[in-house]
Protein backbone atom coordinates (compact mmCIF):
# COMPACT_ATOMS: atom_id res chain seq x y z
CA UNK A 1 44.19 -9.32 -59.88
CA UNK A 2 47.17 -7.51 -60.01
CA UNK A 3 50.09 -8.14 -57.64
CA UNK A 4 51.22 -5.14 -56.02
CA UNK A 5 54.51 -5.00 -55.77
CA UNK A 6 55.65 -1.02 -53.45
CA UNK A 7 54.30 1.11 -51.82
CA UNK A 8 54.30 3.87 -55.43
CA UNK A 9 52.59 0.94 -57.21
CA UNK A 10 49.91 0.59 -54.76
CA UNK A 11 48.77 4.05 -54.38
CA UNK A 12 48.62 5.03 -57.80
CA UNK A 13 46.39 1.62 -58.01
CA UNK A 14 44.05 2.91 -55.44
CA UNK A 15 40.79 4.92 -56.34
CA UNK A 16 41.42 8.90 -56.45
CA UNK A 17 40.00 10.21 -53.61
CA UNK A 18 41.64 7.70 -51.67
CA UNK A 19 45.57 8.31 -52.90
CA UNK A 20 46.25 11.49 -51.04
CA UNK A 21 45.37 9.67 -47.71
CA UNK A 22 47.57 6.89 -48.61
CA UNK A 23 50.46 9.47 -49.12
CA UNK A 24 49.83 11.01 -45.63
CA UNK A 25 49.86 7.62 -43.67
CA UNK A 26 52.85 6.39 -45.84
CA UNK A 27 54.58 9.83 -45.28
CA UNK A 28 53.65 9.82 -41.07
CA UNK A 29 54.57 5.75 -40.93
CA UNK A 30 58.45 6.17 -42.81
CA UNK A 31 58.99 9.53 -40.45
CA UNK A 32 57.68 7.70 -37.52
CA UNK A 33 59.42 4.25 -38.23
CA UNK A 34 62.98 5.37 -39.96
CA UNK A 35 64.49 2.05 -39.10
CA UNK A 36 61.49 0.07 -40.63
CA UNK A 37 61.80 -1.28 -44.30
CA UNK A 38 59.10 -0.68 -47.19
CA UNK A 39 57.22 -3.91 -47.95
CA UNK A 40 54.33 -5.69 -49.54
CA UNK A 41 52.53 -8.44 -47.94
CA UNK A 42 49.70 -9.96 -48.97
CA UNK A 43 49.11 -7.11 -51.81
CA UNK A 44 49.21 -4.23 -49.32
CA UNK A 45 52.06 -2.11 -47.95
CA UNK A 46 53.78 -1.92 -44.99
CA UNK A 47 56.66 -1.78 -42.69
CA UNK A 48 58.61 -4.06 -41.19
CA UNK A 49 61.37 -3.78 -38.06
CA UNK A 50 63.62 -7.50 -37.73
CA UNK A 51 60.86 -9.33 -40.16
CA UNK A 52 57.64 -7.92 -38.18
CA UNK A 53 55.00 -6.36 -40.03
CA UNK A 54 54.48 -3.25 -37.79
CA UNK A 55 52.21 -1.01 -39.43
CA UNK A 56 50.62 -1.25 -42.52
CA UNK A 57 47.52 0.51 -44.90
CA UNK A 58 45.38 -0.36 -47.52
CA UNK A 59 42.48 1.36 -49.39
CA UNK A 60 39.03 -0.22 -49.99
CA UNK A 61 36.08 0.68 -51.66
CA UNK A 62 34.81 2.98 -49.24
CA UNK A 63 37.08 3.41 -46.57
CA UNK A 64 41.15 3.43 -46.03
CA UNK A 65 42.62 1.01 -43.20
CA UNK A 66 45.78 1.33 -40.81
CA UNK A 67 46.82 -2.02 -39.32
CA UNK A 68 49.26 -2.21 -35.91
CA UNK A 69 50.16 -5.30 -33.79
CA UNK A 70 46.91 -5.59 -31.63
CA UNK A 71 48.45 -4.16 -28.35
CA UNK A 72 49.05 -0.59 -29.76
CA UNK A 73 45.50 -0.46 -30.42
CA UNK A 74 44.00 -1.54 -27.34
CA UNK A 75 46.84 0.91 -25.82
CA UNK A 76 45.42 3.62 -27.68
CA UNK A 77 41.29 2.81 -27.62
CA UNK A 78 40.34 5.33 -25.83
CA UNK A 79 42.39 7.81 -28.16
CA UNK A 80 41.26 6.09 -31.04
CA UNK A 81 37.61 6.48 -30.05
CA UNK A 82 37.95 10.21 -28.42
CA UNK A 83 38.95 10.64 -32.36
CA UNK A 84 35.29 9.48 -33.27
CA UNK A 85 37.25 6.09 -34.78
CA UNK A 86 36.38 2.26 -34.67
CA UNK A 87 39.32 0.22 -34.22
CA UNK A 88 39.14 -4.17 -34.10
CA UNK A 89 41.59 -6.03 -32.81
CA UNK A 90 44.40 -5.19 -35.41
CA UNK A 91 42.90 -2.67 -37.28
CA UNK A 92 41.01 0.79 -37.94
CA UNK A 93 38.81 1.78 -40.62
CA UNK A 94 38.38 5.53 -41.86
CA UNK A 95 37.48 8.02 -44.78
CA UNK A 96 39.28 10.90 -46.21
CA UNK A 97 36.44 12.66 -44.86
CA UNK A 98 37.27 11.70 -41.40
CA UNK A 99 41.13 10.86 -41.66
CA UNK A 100 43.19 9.46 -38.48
CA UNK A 101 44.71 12.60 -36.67
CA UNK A 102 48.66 12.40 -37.05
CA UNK A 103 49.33 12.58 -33.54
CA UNK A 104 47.57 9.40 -33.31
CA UNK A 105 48.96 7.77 -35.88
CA UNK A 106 52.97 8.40 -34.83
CA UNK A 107 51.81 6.94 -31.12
CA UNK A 108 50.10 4.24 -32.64
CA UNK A 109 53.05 3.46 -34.90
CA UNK A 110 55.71 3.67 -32.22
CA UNK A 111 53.50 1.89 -29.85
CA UNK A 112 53.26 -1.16 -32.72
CA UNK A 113 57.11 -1.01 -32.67
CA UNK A 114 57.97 -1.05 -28.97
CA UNK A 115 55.26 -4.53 -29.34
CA UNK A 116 57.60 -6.02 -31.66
CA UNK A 117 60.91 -5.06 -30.21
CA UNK A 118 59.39 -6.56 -26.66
């Protein structure tokens, strides 16, 4: 296995259909988090605020994943599910097809921030 090494490397990795959604969540997270640094941990990207992973993505097989500290998402459930979305308890699972509105995503990033700056 390859070792991913930023955020450019992974997405060109990732399957085709799955790269422009990548782009979008990478594009919504830096806008939304401008004081967060660009990292890899444990082979998928992220961003970090004082050493805390706050938001982070990866691509599968068959689905894409954004992954918050778990009280943004249980903040945000019944968002998350009005958006026809599963989330667990640090994570959410979508397609292309049916892609995380961006509204949701900036509250659920700045949400995952204001948990690690408490």
């Amino acid at each position: 296995m390859t070792t991913i090494t930023d955020h450019d490397a992974y997405i060109a990795a990732a399957a085709e259909p799955f790269r422009p959604e990548l782009q979008r969540l990478r594009s919504i997270l830096a806008r939304t988090l401008p004081d967060a640094e660009e990292m890899v941990a444990y082979n998928m990207p992220g961003f970090s605020i004082g050493g805390t992973v706050v938001a982070s993505y990866a691509a599968f097989s068959k689905q894409c994943g954004l992954y918050l500290l778990p009280g943004a998402l249980s903040a945000h459930a019944d968002d998350i599910a009005a958006a026809g979305l599963k989330a667990t308890k640090t994570g959410m699972t979508f397609s292309p097809r049916t892609p995380i509105p961006d509204e949701l995503v900036e509250r659920l990033a700045r949400a995952s921030r204001q948990e690690a700056e408490a």
